[in-house]
Protein backbone atom coordinates (compact mmCIF):
# COMPACT_ATOMS: atom_id res chain seq x y z
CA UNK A 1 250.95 250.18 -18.53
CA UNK A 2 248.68 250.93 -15.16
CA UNK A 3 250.85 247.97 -13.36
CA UNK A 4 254.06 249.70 -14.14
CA UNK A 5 252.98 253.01 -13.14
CA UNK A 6 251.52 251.92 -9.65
CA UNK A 7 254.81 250.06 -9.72
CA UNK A 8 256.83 253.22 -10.31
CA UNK A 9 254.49 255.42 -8.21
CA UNK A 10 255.32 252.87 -5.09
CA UNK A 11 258.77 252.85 -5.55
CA UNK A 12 258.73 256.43 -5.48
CA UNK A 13 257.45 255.99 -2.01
CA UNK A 14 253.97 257.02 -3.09
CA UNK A 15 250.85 255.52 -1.06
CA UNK A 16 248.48 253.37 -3.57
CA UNK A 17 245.02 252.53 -3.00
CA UNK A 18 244.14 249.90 -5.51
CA UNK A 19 240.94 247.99 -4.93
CA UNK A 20 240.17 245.14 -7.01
CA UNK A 21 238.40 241.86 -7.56
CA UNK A 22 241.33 240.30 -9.82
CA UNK A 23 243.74 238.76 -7.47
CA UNK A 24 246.03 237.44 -9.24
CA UNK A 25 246.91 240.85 -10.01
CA UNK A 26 246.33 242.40 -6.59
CA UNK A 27 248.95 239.38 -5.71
CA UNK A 28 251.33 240.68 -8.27
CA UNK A 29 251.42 244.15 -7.54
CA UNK A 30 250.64 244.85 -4.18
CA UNK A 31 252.77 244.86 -1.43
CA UNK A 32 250.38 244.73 1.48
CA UNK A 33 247.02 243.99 0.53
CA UNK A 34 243.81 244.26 2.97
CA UNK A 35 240.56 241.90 2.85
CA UNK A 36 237.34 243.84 3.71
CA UNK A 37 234.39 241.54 4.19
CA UNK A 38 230.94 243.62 4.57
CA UNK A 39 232.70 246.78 6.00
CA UNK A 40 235.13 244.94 8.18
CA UNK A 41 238.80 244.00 7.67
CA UNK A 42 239.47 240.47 8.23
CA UNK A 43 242.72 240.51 6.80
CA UNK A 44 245.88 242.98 6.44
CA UNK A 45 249.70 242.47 5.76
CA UNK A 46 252.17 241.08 2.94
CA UNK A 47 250.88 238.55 0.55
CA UNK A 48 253.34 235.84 2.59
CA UNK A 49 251.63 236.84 5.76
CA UNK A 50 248.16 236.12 4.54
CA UNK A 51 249.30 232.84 3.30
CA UNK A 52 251.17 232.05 6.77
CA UNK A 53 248.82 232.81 8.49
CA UNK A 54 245.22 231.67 6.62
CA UNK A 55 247.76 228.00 5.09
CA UNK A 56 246.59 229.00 1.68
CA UNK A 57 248.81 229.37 -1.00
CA UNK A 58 246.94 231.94 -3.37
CA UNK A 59 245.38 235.46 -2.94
CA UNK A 60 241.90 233.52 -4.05
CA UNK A 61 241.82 231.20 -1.93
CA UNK A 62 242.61 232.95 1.30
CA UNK A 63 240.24 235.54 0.11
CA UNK A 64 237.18 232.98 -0.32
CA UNK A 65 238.24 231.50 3.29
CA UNK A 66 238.19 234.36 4.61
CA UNK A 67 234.84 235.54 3.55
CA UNK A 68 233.05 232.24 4.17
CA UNK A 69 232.58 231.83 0.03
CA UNK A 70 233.38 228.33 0.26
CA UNK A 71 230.00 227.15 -2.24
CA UNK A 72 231.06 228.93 -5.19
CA UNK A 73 230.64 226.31 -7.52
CA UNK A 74 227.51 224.93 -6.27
CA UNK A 75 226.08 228.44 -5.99
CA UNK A 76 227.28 229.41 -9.93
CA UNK A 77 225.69 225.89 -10.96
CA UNK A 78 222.94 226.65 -9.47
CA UNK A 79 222.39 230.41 -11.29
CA UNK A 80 222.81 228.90 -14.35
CA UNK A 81 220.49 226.41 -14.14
CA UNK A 82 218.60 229.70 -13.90
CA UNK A 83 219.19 230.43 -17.86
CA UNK A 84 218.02 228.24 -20.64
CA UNK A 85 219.42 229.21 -24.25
């Protein structure tokens, strides 16, 4: 229900500020979507702009080269190594 009414809101004309960590939903919904990395915008435009212009095919993955998070996996192995259950 919230995805068709930002839908419907937008096609109104309406301005929507969305802000999000699920990307595959930002990439569904959005049509121009803006990367801020510690206060600063590294990214703004269209979804296919991003990708042109970063040669990464998802939201996800342009956001994590963007933003330098490249050791994800190494650094979520590593916290839970932290937690024995």
């Amino acid at each position: 229900m919230f995805k068709t009414l930002i839908k419907n809101l937008a096609a109104e004309g309406k301005t929507i500020f969305y802000c999000s960590h699920i990307l595959d939903v930002v990439e569904r919904t959005c049509d121009r979507i803006v990367i801020i990395d510690h206060g600063r915008v590294v990214a703004d435009g269209t979804l296919a702009e991003l990708q042109a212009s970063s040669g990464e095919g998802s939201l996800e993955r342009i956001f994590n080269k963007l933003t330098a998070h490249t050791d994800l996996e190494e650094r979520a192995e590593e916290f839970s190594k932290t937690f024995s259950f």
